[in-house]
Protein backbone atom coordinates (compact mmCIF):
# COMPACT_ATOMS: atom_id res chain seq x y z
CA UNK A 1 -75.33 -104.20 105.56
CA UNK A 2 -77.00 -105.76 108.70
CA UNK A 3 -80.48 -106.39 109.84
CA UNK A 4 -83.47 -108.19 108.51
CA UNK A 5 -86.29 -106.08 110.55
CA UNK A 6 -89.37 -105.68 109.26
CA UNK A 7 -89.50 -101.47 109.09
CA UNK A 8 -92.59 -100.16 111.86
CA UNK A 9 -95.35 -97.94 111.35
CA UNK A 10 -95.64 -94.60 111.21
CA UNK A 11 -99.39 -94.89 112.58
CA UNK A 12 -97.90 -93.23 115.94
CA UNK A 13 -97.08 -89.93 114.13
CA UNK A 14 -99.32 -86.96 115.33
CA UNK A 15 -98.84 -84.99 112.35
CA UNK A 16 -97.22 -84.46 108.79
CA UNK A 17 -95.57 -81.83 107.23
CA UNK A 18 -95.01 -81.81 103.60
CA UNK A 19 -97.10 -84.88 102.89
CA UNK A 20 -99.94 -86.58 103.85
CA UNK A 21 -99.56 -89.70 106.16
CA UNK A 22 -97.94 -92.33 104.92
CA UNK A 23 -97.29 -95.91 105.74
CA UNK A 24 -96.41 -99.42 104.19
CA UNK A 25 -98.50 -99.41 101.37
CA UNK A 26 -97.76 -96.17 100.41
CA UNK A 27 -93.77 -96.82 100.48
CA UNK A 28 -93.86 -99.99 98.73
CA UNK A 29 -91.52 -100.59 96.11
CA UNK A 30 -89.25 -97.26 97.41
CA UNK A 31 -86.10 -97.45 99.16
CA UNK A 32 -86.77 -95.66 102.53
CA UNK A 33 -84.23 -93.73 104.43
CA UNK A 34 -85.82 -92.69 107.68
CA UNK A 35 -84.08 -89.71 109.92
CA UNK A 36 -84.96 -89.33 113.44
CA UNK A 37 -84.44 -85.56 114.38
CA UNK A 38 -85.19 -83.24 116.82
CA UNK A 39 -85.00 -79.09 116.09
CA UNK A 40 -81.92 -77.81 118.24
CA UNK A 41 -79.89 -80.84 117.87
CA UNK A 42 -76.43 -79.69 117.10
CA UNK A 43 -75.75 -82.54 115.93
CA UNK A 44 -78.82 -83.44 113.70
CA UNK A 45 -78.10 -80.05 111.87
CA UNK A 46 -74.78 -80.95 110.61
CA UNK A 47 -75.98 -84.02 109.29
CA UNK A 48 -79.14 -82.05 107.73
CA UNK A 49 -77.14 -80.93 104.37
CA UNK A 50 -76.32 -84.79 103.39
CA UNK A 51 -79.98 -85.67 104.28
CA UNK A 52 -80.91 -82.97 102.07
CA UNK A 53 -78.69 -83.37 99.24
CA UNK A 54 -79.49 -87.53 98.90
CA UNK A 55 -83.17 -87.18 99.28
CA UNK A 56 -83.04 -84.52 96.45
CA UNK A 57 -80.33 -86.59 94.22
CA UNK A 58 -82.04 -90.31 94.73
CA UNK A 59 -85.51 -89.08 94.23
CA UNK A 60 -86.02 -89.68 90.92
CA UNK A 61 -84.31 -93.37 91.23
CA UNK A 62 -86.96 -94.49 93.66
CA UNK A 63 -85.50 -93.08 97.12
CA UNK A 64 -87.64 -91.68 99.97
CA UNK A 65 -86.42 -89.67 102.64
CA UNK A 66 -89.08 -89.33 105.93
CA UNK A 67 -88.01 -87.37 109.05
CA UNK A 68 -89.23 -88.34 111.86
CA UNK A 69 -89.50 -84.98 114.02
CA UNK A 70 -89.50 -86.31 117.90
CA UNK A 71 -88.84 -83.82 120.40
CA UNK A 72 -86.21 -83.41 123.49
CA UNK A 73 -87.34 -80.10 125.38
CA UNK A 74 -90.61 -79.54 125.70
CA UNK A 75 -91.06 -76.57 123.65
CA UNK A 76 -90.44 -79.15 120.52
CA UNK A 77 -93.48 -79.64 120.63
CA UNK A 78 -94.54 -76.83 118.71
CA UNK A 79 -95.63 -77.92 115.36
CA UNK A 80 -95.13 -74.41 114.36
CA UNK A 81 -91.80 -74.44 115.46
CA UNK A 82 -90.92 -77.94 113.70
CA UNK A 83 -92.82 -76.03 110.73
CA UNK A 84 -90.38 -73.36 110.31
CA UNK A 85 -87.28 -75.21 111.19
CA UNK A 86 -88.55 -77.47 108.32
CA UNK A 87 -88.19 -73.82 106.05
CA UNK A 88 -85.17 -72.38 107.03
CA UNK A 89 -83.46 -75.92 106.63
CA UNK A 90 -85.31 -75.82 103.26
CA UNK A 91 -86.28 -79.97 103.87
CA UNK A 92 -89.12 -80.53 101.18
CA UNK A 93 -88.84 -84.42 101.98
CA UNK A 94 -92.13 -85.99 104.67
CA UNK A 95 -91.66 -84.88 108.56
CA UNK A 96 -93.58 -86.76 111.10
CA UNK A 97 -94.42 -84.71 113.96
CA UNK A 98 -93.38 -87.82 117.00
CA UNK A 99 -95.28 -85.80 119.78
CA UNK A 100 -96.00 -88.87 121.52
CA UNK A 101 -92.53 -90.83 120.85
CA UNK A 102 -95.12 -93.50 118.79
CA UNK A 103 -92.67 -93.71 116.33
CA UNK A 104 -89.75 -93.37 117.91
CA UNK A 105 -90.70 -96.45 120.49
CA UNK A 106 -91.95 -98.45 117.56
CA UNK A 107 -88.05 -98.29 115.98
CA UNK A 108 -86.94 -98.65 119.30
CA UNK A 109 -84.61 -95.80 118.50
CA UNK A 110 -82.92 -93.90 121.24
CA UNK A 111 -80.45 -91.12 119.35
CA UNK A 112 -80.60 -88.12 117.32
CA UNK A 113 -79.91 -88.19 114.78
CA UNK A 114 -80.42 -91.75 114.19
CA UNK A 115 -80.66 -92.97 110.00
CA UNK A 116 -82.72 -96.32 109.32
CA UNK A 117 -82.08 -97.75 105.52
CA UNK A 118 -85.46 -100.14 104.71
CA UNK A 119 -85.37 -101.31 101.06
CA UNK A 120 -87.74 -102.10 98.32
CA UNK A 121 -89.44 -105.01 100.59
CA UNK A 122 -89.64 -103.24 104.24
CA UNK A 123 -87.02 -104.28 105.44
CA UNK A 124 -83.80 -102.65 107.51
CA UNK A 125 -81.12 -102.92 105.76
CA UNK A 126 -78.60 -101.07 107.90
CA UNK A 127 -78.92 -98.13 110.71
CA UNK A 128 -76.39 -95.55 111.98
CA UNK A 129 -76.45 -93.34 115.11
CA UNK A 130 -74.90 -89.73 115.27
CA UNK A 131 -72.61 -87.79 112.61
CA UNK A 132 -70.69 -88.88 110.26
CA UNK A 133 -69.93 -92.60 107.82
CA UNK A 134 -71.51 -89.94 105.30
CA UNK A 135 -69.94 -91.92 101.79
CA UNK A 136 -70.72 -95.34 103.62
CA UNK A 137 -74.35 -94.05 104.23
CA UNK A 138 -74.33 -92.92 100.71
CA UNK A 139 -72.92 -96.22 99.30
CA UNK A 140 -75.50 -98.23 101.77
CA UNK A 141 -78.65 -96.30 99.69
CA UNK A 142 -77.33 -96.71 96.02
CA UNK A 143 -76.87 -100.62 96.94
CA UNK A 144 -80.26 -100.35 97.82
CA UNK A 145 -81.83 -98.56 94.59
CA UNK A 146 -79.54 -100.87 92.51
CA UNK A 147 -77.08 -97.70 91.25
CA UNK A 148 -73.33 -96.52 91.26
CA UNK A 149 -72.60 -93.02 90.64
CA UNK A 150 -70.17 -90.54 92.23
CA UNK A 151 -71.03 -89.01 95.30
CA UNK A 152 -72.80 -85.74 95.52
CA UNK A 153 -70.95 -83.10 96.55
CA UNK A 154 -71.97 -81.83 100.21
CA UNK A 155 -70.47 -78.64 102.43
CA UNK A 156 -72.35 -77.55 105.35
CA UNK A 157 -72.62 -73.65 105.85
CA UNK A 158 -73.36 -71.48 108.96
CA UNK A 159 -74.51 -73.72 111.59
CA UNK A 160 -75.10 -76.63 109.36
CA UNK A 161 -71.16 -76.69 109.15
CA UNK A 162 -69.01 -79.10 109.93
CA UNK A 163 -67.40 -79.52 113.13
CA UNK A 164 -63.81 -78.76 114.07
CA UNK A 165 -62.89 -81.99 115.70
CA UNK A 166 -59.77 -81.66 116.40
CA UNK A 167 -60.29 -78.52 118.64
CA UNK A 168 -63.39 -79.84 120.22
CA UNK A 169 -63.10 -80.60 124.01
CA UNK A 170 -65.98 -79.65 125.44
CA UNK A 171 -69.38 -81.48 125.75
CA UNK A 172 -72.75 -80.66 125.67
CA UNK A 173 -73.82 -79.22 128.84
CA UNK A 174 -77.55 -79.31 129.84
CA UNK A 175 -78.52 -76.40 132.73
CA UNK A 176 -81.84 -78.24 133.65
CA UNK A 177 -81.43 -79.90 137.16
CA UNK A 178 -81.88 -83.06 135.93
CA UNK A 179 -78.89 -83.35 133.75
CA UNK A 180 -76.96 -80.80 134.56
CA UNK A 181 -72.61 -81.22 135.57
CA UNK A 182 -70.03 -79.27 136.53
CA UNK A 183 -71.47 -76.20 137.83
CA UNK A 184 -69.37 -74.00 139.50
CA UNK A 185 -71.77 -71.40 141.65
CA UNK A 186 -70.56 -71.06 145.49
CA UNK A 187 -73.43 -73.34 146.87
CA UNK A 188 -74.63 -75.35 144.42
CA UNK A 189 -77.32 -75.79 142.18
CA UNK A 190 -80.59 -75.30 143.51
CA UNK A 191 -83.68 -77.50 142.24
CA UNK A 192 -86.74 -75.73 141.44
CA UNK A 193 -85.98 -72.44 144.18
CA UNK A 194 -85.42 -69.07 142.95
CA UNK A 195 -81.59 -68.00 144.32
CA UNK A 196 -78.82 -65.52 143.69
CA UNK A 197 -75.89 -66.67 142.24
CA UNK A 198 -72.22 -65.18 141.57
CA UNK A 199 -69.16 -66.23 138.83
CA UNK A 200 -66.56 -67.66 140.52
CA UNK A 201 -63.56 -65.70 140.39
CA UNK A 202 -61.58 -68.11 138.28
CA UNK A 203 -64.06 -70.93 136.02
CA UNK A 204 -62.08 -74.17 135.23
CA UNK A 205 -62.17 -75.55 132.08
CA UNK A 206 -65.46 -77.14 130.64
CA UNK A 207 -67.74 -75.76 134.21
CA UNK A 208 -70.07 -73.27 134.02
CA UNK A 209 -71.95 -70.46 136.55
CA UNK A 210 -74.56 -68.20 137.44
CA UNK A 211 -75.03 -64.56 137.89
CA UNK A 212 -77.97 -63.11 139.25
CA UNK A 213 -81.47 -64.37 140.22
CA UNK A 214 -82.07 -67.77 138.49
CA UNK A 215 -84.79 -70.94 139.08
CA UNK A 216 -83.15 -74.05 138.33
CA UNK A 217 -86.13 -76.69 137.17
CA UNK A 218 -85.49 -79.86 135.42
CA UNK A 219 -85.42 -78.86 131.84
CA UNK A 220 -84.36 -75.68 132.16
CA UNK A 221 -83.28 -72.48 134.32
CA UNK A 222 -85.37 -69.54 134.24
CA UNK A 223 -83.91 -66.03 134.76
CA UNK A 224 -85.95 -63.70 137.00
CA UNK A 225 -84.44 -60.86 137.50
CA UNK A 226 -83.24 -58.69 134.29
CA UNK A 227 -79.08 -58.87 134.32
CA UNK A 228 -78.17 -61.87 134.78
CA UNK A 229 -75.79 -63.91 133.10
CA UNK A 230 -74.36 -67.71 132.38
CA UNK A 231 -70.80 -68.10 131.93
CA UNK A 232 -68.79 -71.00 130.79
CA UNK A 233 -65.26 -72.41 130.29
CA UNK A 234 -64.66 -74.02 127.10
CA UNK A 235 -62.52 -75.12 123.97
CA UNK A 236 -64.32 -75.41 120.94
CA UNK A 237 -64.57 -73.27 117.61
CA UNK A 238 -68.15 -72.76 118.07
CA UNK A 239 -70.47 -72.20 120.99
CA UNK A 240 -74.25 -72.72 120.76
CA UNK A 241 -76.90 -71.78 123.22
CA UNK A 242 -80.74 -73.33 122.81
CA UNK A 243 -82.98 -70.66 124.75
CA UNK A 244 -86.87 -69.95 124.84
CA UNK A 245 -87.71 -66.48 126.00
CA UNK A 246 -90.59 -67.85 128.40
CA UNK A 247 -92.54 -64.45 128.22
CA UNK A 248 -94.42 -62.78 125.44
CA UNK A 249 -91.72 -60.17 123.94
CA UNK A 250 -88.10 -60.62 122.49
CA UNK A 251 -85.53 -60.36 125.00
CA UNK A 252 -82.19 -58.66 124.21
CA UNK A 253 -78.81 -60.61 125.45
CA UNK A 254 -75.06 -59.88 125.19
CA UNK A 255 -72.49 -62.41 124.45
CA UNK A 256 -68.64 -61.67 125.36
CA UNK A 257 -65.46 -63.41 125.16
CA UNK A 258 -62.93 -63.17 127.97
CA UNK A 259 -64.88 -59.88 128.90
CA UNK A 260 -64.57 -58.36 125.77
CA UNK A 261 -66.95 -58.54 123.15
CA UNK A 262 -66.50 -60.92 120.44
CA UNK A 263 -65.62 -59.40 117.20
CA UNK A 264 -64.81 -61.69 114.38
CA UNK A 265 -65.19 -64.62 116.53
CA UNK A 266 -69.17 -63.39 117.12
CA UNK A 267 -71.40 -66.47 115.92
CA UNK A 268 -74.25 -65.96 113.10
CA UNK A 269 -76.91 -64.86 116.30
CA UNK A 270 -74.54 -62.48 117.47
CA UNK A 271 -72.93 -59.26 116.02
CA UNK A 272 -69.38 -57.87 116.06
CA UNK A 273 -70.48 -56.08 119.69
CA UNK A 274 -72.18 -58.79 121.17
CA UNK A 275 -75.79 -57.78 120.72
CA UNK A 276 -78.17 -60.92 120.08
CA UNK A 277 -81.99 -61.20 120.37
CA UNK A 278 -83.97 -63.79 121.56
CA UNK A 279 -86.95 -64.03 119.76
CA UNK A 280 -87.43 -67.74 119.16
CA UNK A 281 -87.33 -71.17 121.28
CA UNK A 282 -84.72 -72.79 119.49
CA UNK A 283 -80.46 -72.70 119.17
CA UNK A 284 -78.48 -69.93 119.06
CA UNK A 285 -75.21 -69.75 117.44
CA UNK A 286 -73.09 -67.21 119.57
CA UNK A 287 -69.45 -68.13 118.92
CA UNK A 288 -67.59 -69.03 115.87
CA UNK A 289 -64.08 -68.71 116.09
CA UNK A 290 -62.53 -68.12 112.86
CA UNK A 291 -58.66 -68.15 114.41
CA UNK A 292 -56.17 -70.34 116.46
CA UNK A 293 -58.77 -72.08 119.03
CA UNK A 294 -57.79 -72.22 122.74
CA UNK A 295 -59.43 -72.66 126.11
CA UNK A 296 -62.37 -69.02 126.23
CA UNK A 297 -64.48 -67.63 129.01
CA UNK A 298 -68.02 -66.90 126.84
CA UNK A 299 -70.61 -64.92 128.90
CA UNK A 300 -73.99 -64.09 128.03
CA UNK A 301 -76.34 -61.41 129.90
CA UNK A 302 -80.05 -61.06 129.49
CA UNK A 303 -81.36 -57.61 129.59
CA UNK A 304 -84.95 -58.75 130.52
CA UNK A 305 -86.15 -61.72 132.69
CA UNK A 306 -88.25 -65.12 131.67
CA UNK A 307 -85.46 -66.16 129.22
CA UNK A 308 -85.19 -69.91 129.95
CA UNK A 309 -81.79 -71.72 129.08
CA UNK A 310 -81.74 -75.36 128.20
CA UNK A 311 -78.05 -76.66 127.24
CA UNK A 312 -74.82 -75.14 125.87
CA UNK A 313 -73.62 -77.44 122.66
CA UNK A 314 -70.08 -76.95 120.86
CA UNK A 315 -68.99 -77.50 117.44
């Protein structure tokens, strides 16, 4: 274990879910495991089932999980939205809502996820960054409550599942101007201008494309005209799309692989033909190979405008 800080407040928190506030006094004499999150984090959500399980088996021995909900696009803001990803992830642990990054700045933390271990006194014990150390995390909080035991058992399902490492090569790709790499459009991206775009005949591997009448802005691109598409180049066994349907009504898409639709390699948001709706701001599972994985074209068309596109994760 390392560190000897004194663990912040949570007085920058603009909301709870499953709890009223809490603070200092109200954790003393608990081991605290804190878990900075954020709703379409790929990588968050594979962490999510250990979270889960340890808050649930540790309970009882003094052990209290708090997410810290702090958003990265700016439709995490939604409290309703953090409210429902809190359901379907079926977290019954505290979730501060971190509209204002109070919470975040007072840890000084900069990752999701990011894990902070504080013991019976306040203090942190230990912190890790990102997936994975899962049994050393484990290990870290029953040194903490003073226990050994065996492990619990943990397997990640649908998009909560593990990654395939080993056939992961590309990263995430944001579409927002402001991060955005690789893009493969004749001409360019262009900031914040509405402009036609074509595929490139041939995409190289890990760069992605327009088709069709799209507005680039910082966080996002916007589709405006009903058609168009985003293509990309990549080698992973999943492919994961988080999208906000800017308008008022659902807006249908189709996903294909290599121009043909994806059949058992369609993700959980997607069926056998390609057909997906976007209903929700959040991430959208559209590929998950269950084969040999090699290098794939995936291309998804909107049938309506207003669906905004925010980054492409893999898994």
């Amino acid at each position: 274990m390392v560190g000897r800080t004194q663990m912040p407040s949570f007085a920058g928190a603009t909301g709870w879910l499953n709890s009223p506030p809490l603070d200092g006094p109200d954790l003393r004499d608990r081991v605290v495991l804190v878990d900075f999150w954020t709703l379409t984090c790929i990588n968050w959500l594979r962490t999510e089932p250990y979270i889960r399980a340890w808050s649930r088996a540790y309970r009882d021995d003094g052990l209290t999980v708090i997410g810290v909900h702090t958003p990265e696009f700016s439709f995490e803001h939604d409290l309703e939205l953090v409210r429902q990803a809190t359901k379907e992830r079926e977290i019954d642990y505290p979730v501060a809502a971190d509209n204002d990054y109070g919470v975040w700045n007072a840890f000084t933390n900069r990752y999701w996820p990011a894990l902070y271990f504080v013991d019976r006194r306040g203090v942190i014990r230990d912190r890790h960054f990102g997936e994975g150390r899962y049994e050393e995390s484990e290990r870290v909080i029953q040194q903490l409550l003073g226990i050994e035991r065996d492990p619990v058992r943990v397997e990640g399902t649908g998009v909560e599942a593990e990654a395939d490492w080993n056939n992961l090569r590309t990263p995430e790709t944001y579409l927002g101007y402001g991060r955005s790499a690789q893009f493969a459009s004749a001409g360019g991206l262009a900031y914040g201008v509405r402009r036609s775009y074509e595929l490139p005949d041939r995409l190289p591997m890990n760069h992605w494309a327009f088709a069709g009448q799209w507005t680039a802005g910082q966080e996002y691109a916007v589709l405006d005209e009903a058609g168009g598409s985003i293509a990309i180049r990549f080698h992973a066994r999943d492919a994961h799309l988080v999208l906000s349907r800017g308008g008022d009504a659902p807006i249908p898409f189709r996903v294909t692989l290599d121009d043909e639709p994806p059949g058992p390699s369609h993700g959980v948001d997607v069926d056998p033909a390609g057909n997906g709706l976007l209903a929700d701001a959040r991430m959208y599972q559209l590929i998950r190979q269950p084969g040999p994985i090699r290098e794939r074209t995936l291309r998804i068309t909107f049938e309506a405008p207003t669906a905004e596109a925010y980054a492409f994760t893999f898994g």
